[in-house]
N, C-alpha and C. Protein backbone atom coordinates (compact mmCIF):
# COMPACT_ATOMS: atom_id res chain seq x y z
N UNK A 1 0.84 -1.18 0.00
CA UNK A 1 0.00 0.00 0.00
C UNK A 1 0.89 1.25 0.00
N UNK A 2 0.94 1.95 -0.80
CA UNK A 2 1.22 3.95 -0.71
C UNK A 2 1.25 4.14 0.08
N UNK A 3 1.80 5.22 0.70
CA UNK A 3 1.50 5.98 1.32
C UNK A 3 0.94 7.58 0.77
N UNK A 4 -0.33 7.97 1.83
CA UNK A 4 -1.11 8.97 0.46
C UNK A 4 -0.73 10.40 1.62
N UNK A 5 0.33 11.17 0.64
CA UNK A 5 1.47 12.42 1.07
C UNK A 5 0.01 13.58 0.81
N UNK A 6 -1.22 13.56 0.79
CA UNK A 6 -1.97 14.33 0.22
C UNK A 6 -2.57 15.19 1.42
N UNK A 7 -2.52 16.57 1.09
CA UNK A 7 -2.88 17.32 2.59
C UNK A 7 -1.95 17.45 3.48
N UNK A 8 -0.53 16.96 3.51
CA UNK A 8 0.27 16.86 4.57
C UNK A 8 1.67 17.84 4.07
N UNK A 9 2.49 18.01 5.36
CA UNK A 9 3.69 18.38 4.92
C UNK A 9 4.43 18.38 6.11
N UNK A 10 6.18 18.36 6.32
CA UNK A 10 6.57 17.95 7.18
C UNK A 10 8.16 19.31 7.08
N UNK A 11 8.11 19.59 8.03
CA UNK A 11 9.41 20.85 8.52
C UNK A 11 10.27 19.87 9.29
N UNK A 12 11.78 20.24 8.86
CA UNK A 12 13.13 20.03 9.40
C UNK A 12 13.74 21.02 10.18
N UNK A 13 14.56 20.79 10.73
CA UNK A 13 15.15 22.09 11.22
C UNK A 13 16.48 22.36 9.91
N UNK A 14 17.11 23.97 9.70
CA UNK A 14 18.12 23.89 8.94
C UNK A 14 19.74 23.75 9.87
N UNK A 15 19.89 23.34 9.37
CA UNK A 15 21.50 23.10 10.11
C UNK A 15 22.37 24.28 9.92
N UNK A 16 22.25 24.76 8.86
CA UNK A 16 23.13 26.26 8.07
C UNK A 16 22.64 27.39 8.64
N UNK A 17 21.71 27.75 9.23
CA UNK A 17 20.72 28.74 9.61
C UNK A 17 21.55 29.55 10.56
N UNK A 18 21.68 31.09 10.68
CA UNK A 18 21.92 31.61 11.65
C UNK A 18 21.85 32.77 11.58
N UNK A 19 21.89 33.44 12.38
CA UNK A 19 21.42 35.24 12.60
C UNK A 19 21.75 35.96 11.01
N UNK A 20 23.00 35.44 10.92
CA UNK A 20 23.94 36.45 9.04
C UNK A 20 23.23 35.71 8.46
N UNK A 21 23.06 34.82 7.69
CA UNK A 21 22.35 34.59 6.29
C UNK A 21 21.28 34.74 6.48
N UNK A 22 20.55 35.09 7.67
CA UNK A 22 18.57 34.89 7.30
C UNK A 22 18.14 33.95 6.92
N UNK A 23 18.57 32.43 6.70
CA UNK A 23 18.08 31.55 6.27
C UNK A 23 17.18 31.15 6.97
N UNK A 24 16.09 30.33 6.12
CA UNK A 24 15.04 29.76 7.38
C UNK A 24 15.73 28.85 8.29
N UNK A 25 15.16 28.92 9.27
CA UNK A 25 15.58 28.09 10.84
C UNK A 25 14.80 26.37 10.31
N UNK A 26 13.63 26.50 9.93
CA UNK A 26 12.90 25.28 9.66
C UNK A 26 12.60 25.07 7.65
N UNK A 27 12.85 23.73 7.04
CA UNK A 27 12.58 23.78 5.72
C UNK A 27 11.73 22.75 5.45
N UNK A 28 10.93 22.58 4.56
CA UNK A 28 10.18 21.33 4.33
C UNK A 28 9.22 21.83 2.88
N UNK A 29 8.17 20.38 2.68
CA UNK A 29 7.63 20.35 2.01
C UNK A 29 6.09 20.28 2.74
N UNK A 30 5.31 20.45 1.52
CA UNK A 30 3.81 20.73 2.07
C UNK A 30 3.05 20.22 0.65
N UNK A 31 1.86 19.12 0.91
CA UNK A 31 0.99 19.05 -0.59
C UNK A 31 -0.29 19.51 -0.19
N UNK A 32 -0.73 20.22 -0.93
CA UNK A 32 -2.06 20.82 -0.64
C UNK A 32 -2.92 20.56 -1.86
N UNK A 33 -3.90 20.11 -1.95
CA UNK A 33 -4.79 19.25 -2.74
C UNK A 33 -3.84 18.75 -3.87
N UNK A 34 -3.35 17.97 -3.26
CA UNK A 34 -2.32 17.18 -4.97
C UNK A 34 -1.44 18.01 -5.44
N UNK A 35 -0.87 19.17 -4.63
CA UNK A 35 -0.15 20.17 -5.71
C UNK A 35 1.28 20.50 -4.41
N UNK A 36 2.49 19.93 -4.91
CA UNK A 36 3.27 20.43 -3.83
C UNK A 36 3.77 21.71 -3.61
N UNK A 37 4.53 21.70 -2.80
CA UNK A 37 5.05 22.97 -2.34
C UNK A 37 6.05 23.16 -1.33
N UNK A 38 7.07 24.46 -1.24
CA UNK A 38 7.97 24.18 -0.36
C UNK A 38 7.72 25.20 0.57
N UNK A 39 8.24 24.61 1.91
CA UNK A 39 7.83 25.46 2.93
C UNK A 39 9.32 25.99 3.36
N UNK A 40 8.89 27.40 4.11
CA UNK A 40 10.27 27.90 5.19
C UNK A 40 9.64 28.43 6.08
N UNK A 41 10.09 27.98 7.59
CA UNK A 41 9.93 28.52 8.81
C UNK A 41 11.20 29.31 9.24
N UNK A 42 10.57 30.42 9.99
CA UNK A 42 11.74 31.03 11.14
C UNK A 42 11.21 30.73 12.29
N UNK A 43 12.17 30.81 13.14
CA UNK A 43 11.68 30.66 14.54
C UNK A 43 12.05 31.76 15.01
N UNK A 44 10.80 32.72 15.56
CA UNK A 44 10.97 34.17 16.26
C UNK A 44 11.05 33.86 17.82
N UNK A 45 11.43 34.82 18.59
CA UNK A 45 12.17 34.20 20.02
C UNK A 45 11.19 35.23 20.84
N UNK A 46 10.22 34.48 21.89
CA UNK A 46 9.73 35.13 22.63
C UNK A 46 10.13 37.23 22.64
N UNK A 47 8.91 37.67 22.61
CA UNK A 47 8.71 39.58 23.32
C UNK A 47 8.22 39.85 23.91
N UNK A 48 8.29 40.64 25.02
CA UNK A 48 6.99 41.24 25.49
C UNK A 48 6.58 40.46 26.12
N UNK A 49 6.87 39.32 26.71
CA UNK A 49 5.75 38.32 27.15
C UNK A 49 5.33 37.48 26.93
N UNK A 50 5.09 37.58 25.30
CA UNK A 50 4.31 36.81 24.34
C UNK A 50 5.14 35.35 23.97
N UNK A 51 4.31 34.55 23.31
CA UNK A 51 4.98 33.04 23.27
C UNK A 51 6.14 33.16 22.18
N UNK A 52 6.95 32.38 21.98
CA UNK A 52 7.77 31.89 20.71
C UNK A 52 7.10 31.06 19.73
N UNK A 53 7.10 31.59 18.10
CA UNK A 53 6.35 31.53 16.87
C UNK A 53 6.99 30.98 16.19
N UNK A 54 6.89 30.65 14.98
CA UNK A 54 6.96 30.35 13.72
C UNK A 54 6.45 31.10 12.44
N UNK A 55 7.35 31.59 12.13
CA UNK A 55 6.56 32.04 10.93
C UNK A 55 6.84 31.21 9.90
N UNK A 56 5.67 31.27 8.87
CA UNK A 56 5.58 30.35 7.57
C UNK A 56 6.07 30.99 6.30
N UNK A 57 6.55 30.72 5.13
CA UNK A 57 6.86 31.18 3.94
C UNK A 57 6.22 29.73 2.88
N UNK A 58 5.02 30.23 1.90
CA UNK A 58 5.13 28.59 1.65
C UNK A 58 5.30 29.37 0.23
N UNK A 59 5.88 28.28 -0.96
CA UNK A 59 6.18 29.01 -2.11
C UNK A 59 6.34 27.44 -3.25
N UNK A 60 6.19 28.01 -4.65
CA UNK A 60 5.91 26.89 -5.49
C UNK A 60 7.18 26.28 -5.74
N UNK A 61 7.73 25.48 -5.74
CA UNK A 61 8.76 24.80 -6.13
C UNK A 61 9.69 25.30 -7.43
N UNK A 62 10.61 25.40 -7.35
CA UNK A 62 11.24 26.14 -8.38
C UNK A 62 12.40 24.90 -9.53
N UNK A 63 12.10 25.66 -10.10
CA UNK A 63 12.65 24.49 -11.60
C UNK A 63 14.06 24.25 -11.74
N UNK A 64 14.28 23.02 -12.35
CA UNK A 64 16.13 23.16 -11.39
C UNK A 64 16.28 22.81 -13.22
N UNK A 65 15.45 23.23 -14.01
CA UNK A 65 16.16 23.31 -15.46
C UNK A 65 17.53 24.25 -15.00
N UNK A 66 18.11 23.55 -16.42
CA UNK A 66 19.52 24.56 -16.93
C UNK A 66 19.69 25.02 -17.97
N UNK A 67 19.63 26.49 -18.30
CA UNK A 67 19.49 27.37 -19.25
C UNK A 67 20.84 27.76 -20.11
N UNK A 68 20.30 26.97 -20.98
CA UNK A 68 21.97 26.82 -21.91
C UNK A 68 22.12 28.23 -22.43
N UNK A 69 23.82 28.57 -22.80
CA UNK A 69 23.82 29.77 -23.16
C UNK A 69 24.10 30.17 -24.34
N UNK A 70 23.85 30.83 -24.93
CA UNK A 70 24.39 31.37 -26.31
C UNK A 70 25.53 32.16 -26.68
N UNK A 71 25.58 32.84 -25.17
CA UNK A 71 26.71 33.89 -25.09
C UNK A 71 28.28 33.34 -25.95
N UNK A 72 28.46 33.65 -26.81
CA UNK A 72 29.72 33.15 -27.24
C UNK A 72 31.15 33.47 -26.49
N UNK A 73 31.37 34.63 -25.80
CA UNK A 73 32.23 34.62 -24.85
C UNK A 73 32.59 33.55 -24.08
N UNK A 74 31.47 32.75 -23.70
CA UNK A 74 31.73 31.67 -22.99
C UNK A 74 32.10 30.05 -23.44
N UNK A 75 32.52 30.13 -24.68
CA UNK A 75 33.16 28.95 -26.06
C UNK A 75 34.30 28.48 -25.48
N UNK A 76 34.27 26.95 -25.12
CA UNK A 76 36.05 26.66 -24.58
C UNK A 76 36.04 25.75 -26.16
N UNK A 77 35.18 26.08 -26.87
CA UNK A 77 36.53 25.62 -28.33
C UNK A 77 37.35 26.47 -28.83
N UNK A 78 37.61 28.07 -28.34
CA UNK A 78 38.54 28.67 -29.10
C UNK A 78 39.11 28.89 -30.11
N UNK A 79 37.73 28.17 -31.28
CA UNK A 79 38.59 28.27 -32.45
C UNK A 79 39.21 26.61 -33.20
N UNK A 80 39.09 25.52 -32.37
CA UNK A 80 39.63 24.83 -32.51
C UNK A 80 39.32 23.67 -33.05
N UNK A 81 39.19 23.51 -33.92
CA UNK A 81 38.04 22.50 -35.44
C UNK A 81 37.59 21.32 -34.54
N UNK A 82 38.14 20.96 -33.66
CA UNK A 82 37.56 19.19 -33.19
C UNK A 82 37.16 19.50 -31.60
């Protein structure tokens, strides 16, 4: 039997994360009616009183095509018939 990933999604913590890069603190994935998606959490640190949060970033998955170039500057045949 499958397992059915539908409606669900699951956060990691990031290992790289820290005050200088801004990276999210938490990363994961999320499917929301059949359609995935990637998630980023921060973890905001108690104010005022108030509890310690999470904030969410959820965003569409991005395409890991590779965009060949035309630029001819960038030719390592140099000219060179073979």
């Amino acid at each position: 039997m499958e397992y059915d990933n539908n409606n669900r999604g699951a956060l990691w913590r990031n290992e790289t994360a820290s005050p200088e890069n801004k990276q999210p603190t938490h990363t994961g994935n999320l499917n929301v009616g059949g359609k995935d998606f990637v998630l980023s959490g921060w973890m905001k640190e108690a104010v005022d009183g108030k509890k310690a949060r999470l904030d969410l970033k959820i965003q569409e998955p991005q395409s890991r095509e590779v965009v060949a170039s035309n630029d001819s500057s960038t030719s390592t045949t140099d000219g060179v018939p073979f």
